[in-house]
C-alpha atoms as a PDB file:
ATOM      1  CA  UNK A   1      98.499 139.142-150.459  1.00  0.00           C
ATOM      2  CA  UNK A   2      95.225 141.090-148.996  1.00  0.00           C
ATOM      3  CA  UNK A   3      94.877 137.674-145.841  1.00  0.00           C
ATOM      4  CA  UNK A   4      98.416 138.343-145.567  1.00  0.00           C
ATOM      5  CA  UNK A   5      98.622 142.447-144.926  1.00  0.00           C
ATOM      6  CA  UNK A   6      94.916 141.810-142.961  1.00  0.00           C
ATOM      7  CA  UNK A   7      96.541 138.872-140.871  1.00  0.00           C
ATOM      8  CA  UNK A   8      99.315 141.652-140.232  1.00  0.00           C
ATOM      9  CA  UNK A   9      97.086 144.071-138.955  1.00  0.00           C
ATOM     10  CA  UNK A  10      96.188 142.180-135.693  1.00  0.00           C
ATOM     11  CA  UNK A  11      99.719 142.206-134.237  1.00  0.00           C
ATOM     12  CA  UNK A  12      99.961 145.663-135.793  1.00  0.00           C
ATOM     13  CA  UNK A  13      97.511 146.947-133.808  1.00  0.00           C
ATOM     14  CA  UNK A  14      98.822 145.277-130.803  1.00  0.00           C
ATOM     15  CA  UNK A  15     102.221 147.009-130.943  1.00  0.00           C
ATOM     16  CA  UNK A  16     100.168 150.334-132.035  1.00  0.00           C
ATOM     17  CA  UNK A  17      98.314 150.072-128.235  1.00  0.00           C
ATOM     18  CA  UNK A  18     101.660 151.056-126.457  1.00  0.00           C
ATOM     19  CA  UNK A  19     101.665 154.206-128.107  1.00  0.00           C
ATOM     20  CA  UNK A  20      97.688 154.856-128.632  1.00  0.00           C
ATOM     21  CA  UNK A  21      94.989 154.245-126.622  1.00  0.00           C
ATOM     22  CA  UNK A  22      92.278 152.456-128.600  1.00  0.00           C
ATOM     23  CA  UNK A  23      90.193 155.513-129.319  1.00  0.00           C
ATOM     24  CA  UNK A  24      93.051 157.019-130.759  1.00  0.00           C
ATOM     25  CA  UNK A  25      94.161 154.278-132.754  1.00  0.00           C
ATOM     26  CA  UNK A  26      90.662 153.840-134.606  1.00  0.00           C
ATOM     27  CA  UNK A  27      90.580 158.029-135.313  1.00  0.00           C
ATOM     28  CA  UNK A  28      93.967 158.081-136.707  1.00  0.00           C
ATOM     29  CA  UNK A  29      94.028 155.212-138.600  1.00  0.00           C
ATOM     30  CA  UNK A  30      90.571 155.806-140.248  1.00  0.00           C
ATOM     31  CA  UNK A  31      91.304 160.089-140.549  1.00  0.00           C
ATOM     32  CA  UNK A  32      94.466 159.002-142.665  1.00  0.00           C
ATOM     33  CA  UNK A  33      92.753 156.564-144.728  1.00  0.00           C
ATOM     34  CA  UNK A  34      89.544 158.286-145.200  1.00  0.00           C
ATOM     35  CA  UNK A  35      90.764 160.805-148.174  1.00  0.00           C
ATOM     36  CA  UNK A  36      91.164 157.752-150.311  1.00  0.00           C
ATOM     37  CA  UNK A  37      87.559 156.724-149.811  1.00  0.00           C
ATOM     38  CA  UNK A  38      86.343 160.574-150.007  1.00  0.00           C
ATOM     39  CA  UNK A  39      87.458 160.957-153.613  1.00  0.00           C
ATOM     40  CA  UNK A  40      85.880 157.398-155.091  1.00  0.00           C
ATOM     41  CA  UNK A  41      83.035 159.249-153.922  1.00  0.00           C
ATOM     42  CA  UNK A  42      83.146 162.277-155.861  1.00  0.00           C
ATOM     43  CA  UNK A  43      83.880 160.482-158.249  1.00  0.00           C
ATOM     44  CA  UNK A  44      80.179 158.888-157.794  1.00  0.00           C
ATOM     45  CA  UNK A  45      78.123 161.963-156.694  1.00  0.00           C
ATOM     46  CA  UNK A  46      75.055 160.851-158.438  1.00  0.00           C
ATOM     47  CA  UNK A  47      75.186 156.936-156.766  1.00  0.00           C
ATOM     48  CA  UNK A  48      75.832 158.499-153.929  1.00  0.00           C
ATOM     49  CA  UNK A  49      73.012 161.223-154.006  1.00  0.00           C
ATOM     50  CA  UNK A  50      70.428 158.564-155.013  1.00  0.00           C
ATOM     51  CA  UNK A  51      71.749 156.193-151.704  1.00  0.00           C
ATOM     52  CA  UNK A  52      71.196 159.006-149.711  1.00  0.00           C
ATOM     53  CA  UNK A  53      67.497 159.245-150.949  1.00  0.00           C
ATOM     54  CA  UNK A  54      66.767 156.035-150.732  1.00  0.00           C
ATOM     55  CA  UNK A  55      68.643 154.318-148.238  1.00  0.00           C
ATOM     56  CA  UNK A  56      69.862 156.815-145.423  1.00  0.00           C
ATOM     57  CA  UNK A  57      69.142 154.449-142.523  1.00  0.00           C
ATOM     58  CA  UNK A  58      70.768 151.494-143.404  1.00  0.00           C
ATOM     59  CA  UNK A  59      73.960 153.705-144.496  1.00  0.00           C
ATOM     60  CA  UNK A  60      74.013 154.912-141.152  1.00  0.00           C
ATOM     61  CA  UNK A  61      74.278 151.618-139.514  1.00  0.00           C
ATOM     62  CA  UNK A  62      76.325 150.175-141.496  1.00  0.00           C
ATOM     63  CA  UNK A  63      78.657 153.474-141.150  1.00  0.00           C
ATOM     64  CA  UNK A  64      78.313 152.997-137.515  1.00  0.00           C
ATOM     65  CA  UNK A  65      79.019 149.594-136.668  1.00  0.00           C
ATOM     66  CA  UNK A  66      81.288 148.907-139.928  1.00  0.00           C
ATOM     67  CA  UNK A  67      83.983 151.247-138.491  1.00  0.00           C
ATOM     68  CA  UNK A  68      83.735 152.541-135.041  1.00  0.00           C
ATOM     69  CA  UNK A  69      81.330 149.398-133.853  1.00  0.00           C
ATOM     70  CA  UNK A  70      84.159 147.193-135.305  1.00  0.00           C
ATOM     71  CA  UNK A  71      87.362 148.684-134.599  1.00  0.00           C
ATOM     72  CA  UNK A  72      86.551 150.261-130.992  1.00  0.00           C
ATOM     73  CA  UNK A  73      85.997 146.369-130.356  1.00  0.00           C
ATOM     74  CA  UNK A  74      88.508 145.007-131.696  1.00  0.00           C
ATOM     75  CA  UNK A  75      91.250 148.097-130.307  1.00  0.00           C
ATOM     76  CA  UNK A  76      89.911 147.270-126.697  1.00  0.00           C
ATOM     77  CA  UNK A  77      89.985 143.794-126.999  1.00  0.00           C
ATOM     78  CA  UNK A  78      93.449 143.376-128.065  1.00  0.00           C
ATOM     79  CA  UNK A  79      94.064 145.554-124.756  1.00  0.00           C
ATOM     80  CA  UNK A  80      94.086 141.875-123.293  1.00  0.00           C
ATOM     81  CA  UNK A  81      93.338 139.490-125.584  1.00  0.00           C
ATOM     82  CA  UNK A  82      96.729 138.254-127.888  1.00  0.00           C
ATOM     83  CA  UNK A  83      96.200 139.189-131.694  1.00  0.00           C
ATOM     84  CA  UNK A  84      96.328 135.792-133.166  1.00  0.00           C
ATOM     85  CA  UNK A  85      93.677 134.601-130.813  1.00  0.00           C
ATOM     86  CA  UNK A  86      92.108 137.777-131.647  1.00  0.00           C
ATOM     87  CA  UNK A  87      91.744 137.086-135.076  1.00  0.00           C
ATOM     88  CA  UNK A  88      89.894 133.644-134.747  1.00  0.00           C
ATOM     89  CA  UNK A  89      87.719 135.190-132.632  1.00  0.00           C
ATOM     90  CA  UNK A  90      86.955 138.209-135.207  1.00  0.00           C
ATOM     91  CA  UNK A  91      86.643 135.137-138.182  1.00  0.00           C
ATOM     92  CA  UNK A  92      82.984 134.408-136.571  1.00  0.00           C
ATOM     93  CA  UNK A  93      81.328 137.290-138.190  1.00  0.00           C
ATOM     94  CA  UNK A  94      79.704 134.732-140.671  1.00  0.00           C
ATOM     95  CA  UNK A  95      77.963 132.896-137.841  1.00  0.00           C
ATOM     96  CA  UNK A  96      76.761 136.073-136.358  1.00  0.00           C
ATOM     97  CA  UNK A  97      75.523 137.414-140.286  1.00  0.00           C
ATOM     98  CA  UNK A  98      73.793 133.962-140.533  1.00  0.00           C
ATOM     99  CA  UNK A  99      71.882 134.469-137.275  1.00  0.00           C
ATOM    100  CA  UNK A 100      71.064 138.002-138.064  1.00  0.00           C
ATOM    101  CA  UNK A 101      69.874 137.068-141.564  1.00  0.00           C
ATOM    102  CA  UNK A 102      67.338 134.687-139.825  1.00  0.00           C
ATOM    103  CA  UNK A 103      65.957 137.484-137.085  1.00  0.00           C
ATOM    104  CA  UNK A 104      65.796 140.256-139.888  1.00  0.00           C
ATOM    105  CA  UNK A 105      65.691 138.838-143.544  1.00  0.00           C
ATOM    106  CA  UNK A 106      64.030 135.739-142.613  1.00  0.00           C
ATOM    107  CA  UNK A 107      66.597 133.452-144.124  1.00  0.00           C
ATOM    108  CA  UNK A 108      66.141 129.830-142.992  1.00  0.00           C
ATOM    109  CA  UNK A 109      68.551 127.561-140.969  1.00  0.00           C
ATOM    110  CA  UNK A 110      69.225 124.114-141.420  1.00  0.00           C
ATOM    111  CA  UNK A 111      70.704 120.949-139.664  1.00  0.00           C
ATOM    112  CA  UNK A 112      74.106 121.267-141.259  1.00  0.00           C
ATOM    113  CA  UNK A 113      74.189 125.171-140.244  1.00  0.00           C
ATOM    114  CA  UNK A 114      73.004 124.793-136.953  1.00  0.00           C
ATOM    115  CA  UNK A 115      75.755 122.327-136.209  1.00  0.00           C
ATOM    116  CA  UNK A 116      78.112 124.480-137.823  1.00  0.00           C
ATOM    117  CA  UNK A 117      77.168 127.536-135.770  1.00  0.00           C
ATOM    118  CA  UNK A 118      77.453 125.452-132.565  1.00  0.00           C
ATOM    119  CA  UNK A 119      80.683 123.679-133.361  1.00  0.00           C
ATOM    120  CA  UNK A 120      81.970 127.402-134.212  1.00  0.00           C
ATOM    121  CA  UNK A 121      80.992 128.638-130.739  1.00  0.00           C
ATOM    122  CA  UNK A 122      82.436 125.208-128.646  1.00  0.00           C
ATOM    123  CA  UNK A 123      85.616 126.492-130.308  1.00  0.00           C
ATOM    124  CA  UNK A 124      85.322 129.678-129.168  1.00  0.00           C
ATOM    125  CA  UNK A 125      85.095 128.294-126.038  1.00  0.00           C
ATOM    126  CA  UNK A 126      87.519 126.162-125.797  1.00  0.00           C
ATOM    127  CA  UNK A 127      90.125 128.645-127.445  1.00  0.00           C
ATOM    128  CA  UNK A 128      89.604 131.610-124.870  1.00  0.00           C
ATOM    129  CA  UNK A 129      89.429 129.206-122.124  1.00  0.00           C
ATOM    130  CA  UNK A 130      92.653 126.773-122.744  1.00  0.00           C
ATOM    131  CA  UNK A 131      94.610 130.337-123.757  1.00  0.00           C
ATOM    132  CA  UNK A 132      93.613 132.420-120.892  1.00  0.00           C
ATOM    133  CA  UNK A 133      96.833 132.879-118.564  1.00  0.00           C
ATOM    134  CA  UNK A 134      94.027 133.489-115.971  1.00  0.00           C
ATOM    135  CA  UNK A 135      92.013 136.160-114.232  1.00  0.00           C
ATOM    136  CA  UNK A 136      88.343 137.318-115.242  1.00  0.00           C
ATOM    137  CA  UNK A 137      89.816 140.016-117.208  1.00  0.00           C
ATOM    138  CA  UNK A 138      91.031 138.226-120.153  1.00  0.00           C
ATOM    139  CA  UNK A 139      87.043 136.895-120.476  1.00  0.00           C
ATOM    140  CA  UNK A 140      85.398 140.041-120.064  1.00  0.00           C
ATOM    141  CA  UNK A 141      88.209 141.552-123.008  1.00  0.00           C
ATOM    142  CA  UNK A 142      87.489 138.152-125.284  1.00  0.00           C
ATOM    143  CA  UNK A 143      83.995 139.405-124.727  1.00  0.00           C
ATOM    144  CA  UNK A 144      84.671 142.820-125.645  1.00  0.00           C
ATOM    145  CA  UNK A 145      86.445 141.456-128.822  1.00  0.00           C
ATOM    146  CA  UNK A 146      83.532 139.498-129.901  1.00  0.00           C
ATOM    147  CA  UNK A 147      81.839 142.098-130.168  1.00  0.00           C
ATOM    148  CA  UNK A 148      83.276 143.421-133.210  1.00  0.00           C
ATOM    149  CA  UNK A 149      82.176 140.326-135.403  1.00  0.00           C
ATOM    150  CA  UNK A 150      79.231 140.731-134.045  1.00  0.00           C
ATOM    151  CA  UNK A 151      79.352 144.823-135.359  1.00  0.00           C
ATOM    152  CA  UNK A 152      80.391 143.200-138.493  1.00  0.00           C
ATOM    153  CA  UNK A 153      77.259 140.963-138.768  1.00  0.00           C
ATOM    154  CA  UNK A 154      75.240 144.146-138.413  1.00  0.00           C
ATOM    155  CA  UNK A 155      76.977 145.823-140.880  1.00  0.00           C
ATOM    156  CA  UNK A 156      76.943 142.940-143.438  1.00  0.00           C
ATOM    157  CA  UNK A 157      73.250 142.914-142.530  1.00  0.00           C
ATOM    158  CA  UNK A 158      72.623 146.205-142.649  1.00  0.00           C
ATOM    159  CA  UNK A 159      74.189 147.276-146.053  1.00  0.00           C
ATOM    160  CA  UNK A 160      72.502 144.138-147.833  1.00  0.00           C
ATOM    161  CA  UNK A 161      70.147 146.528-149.834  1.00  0.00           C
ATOM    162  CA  UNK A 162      72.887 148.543-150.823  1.00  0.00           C
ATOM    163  CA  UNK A 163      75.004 145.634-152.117  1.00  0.00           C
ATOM    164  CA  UNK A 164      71.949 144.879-153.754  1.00  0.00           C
ATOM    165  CA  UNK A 165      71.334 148.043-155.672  1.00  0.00           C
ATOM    166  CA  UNK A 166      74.842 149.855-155.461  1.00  0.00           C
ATOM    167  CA  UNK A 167      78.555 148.147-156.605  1.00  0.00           C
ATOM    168  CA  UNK A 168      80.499 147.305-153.747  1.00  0.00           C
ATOM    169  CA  UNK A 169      83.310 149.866-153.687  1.00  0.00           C
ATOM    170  CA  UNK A 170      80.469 152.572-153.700  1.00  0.00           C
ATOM    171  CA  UNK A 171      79.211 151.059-150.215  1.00  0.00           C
ATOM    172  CA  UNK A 172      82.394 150.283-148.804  1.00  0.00           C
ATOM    173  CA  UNK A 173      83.481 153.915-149.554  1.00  0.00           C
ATOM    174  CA  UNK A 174      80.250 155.471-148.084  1.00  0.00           C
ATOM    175  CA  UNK A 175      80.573 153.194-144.795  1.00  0.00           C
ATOM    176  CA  UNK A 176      83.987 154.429-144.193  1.00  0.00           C
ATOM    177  CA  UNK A 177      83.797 157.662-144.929  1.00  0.00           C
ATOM    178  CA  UNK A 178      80.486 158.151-143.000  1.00  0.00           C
ATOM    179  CA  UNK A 179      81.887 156.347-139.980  1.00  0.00           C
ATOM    180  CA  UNK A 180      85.081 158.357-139.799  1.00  0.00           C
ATOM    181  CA  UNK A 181      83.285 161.627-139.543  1.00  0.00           C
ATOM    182  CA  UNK A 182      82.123 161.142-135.960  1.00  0.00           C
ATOM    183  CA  UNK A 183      85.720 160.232-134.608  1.00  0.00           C
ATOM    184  CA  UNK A 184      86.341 163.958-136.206  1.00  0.00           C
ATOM    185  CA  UNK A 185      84.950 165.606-133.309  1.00  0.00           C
ATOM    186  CA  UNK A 186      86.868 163.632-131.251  1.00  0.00           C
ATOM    187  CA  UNK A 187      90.246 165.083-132.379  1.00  0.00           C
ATOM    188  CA  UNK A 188      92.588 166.677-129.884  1.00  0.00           C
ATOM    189  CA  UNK A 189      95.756 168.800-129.664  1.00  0.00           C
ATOM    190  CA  UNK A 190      97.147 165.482-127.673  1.00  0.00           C
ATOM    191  CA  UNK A 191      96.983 163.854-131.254  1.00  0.00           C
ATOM    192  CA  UNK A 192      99.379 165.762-133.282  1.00  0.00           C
ATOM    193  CA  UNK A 193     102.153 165.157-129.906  1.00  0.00           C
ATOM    194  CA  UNK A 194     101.809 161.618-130.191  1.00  0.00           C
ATOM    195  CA  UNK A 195     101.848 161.627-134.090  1.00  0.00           C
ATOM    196  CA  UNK A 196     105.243 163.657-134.137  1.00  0.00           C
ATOM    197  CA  UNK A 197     106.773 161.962-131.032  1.00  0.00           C
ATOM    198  CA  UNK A 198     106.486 158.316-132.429  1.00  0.00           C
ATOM    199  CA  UNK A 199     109.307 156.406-133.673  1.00  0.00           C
ATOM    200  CA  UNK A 200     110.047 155.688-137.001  1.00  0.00           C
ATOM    201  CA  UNK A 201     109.266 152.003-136.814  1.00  0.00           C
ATOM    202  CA  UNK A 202     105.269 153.112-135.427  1.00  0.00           C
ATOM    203  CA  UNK A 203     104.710 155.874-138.492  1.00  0.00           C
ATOM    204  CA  UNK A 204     105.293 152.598-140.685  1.00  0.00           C
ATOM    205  CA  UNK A 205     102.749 150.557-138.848  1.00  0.00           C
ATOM    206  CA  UNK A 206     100.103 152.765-138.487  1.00  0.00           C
ATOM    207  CA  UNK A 207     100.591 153.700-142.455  1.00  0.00           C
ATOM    208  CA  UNK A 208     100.475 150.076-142.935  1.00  0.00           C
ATOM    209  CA  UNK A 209      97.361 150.045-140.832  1.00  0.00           C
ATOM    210  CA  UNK A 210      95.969 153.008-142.651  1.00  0.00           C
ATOM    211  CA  UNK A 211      97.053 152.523-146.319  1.00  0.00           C
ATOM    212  CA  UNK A 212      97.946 149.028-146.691  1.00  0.00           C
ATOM    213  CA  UNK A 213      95.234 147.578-144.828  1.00  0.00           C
ATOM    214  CA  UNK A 214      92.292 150.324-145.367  1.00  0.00           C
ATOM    215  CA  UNK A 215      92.684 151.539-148.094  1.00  0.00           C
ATOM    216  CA  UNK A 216      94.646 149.002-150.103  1.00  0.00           C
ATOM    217  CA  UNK A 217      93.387 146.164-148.765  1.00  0.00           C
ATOM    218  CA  UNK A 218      89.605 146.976-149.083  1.00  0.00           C
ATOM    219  CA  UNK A 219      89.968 148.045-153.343  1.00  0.00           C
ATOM    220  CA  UNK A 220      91.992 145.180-154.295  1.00  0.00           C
ATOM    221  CA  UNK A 221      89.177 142.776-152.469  1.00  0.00           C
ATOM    222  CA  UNK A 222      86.525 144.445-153.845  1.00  0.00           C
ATOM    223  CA  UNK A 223      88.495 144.589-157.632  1.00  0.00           C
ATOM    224  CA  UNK A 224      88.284 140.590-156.771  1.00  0.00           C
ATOM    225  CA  UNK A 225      84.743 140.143-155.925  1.00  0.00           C
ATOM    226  CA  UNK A 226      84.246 141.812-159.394  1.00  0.00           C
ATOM    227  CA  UNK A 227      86.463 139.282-161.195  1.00  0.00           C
ATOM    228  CA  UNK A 228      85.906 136.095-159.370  1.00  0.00           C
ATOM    229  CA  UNK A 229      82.406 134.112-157.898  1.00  0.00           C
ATOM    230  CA  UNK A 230      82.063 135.533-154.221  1.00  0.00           C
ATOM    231  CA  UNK A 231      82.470 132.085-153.090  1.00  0.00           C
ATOM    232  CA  UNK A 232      85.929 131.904-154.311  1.00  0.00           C
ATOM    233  CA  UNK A 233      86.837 135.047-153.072  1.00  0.00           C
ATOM    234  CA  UNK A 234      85.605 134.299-149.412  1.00  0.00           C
ATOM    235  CA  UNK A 235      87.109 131.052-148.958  1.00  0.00           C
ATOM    236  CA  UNK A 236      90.190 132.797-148.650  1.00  0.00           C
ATOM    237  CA  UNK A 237      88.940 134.764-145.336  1.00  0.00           C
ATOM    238  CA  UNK A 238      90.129 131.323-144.041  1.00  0.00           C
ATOM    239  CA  UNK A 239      93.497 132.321-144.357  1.00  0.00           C
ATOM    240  CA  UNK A 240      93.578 135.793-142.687  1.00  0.00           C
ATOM    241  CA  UNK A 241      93.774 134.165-138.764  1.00  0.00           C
ATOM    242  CA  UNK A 242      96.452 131.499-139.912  1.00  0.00           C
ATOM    243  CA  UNK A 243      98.680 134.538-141.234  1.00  0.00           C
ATOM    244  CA  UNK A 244      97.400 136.658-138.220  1.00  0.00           C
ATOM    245  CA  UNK A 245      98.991 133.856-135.902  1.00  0.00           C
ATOM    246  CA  UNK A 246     101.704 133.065-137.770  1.00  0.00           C
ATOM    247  CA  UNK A 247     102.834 136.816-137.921  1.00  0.00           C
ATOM    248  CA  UNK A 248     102.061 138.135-134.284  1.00  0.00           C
ATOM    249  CA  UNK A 249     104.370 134.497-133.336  1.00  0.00           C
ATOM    250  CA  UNK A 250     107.358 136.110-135.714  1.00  0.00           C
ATOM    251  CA  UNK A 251     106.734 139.632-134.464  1.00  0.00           C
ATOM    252  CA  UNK A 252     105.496 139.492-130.814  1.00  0.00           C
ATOM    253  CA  UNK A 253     106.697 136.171-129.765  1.00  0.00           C
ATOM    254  CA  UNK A 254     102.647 134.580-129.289  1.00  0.00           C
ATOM    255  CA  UNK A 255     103.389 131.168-129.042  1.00  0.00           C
ATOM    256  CA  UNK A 256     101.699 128.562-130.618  1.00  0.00           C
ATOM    257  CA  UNK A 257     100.613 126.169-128.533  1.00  0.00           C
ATOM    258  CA  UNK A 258      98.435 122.495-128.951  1.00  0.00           C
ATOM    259  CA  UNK A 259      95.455 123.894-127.349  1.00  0.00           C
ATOM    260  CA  UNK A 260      95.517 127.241-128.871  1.00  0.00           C
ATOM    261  CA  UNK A 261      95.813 125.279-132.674  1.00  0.00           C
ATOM    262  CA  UNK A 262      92.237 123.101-131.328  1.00  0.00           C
ATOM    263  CA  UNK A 263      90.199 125.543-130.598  1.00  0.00           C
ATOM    264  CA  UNK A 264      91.178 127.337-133.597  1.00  0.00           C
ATOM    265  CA  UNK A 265      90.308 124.285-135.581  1.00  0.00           C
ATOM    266  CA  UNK A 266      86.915 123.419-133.923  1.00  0.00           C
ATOM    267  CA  UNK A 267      86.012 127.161-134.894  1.00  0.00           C
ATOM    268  CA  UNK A 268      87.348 127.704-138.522  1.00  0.00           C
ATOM    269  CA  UNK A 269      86.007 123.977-139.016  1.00  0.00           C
ATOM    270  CA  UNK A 270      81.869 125.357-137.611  1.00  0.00           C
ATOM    271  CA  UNK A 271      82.536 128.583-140.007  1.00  0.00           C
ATOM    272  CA  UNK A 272      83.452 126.586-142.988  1.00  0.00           C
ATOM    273  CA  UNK A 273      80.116 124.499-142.091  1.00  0.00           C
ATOM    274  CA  UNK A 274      78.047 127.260-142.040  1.00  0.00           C
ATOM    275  CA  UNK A 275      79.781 129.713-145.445  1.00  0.00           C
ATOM    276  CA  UNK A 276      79.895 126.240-147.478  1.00  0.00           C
ATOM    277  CA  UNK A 277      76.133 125.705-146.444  1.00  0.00           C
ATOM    278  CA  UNK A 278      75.140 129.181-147.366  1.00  0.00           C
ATOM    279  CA  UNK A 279      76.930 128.780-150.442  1.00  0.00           C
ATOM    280  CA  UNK A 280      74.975 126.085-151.765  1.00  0.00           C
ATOM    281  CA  UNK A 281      72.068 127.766-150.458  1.00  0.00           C
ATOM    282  CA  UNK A 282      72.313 130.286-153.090  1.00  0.00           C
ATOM    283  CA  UNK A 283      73.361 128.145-155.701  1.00  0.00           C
ATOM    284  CA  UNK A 284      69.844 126.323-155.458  1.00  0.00           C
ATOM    285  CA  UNK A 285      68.805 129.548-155.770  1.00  0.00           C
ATOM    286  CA  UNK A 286      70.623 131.057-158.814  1.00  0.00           C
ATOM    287  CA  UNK A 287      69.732 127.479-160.160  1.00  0.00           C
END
């Protein structure tokens, strides 16, 4: 139920841009959903003085590039860039974590990873190119968009030490919160206008967005990464783009085309090459 309400947020942010620009999108949504966060951290004053003391600069970055690196990305690149195709492109943050890992943690790649890692980017290729209706726009936005996996891989990167040390609801919760303070400051009167002048069906989508998909979305995955082996738990990231395309076809009328579905395949198929590699990787390790 979590791939399907994250699948939903791609179109829902895409029918959120006609009334929001994307700065205003990410500051509303996160403002709304940040209370939630705030109080499982009072709850954990004490974890979250001694990750202050110990790890304020990785916090930081993670805070910074897990929300407004992210979702400033991904807001401007759906300016352009269709939501389903969107979401494939957002589902290469594992390639991007695996080549941080090997600048920063020193992490070694192999044969099968490598391939994977290239077969993931000839898809990425071949899905912006064979879906662009033309114009150099739509590549400089699909490069805008790519840059929030990439903001992801930083802040998987980044927060490593804390997943290490800390539980994971404690870091998730510190990363949002953190990262919704700066888009404080950049509240304005214009705000509250838009917030009381939008339809009906709107206030549902953004508290779908904020609730649902923050919120929600984020404690139920991390409830599951407590009950079940990681592995099984991130095998179903593999769903979120299928629903995300599926959804913004029902909602928005994206079609679904031949070359849309092989690109989309010669990426997910390079991602699941490099996650099931990694996998095992650790597995000789635990072993």
């Amino acid at each position: 139920m979590v791939c399907v309400i994250w699948g939903g947020a791609f179109p829902a942010i895409k029918y959120l841009l006609s009334f929001f620009t994307p700065l205003e999108l990410v500051k509303l949504r996160y403002i709304l959903a940040m209370p939630f966060f705030l109080v499982i951290l009072l709850k954990r004053r004490k974890t979250v003085r001694a990750a202050f003391r110990s790890h304020l600069r990785p916090i930081l970055i993670a805070s910074f590039f897990g929300v407004i690196g992210y979702n400033l990305s991904l807001a401007f690149g759906e300016m352009r860039i269709p939501p389903g195709i969107a979401s494939l492109i957002i589902n290469l943050s594992p390639v991007f974590t695996l080549t941080m890992s090997v600048m920063f943690l020193g992490e070694r790649i192999d044969a099968p990873k490598l391939a994977g890692m290239l077969l993931s980017l000839l898809g990425l290729v071949v899905l912006v190119h064979l879906s662009s209706p033309g114009g150099t726009d739509y590549y400089l936005f699909a490069l805008i968009t790519l840059m929030a996996p990439i903001s992801w891989a930083i802040y998987t990167v980044s927060s490593k030490a804390l997943t290490e040390r800390y539980d994971t609801l404690t870091v998730t919760s510190l990363a949002i919160v953190l990262g919704t303070i700066p888009l404080l400051f950049f509240l304005r009167p214009r705000d509250l206008s838009l917030i009381v002048n939008l339809p009906p069906v709107a206030w549902i989508v953004l508290i779908y967005l904020s609730y649902l998909c923050t919120a929600a979305g984020y404690l139920v995955w991390v409830l599951a990464l407590r009950r079940m082996p990681s592995s099984s738990v991130a095998s179903f990231v593999y769903l979120i783009p299928v629903f995300a395309v599926l959804i913004s076809h029902f909602s928005l009328g994206e079609p679904i085309t031949v070359r849309v579905v092989t690109g989309a395949l010669l990426l997910l198929s390079g991602v699941y090459i490099v996650n099931r590699n990694k996998r095992k990787g650790r597995q000789n390790i635990t072993e």
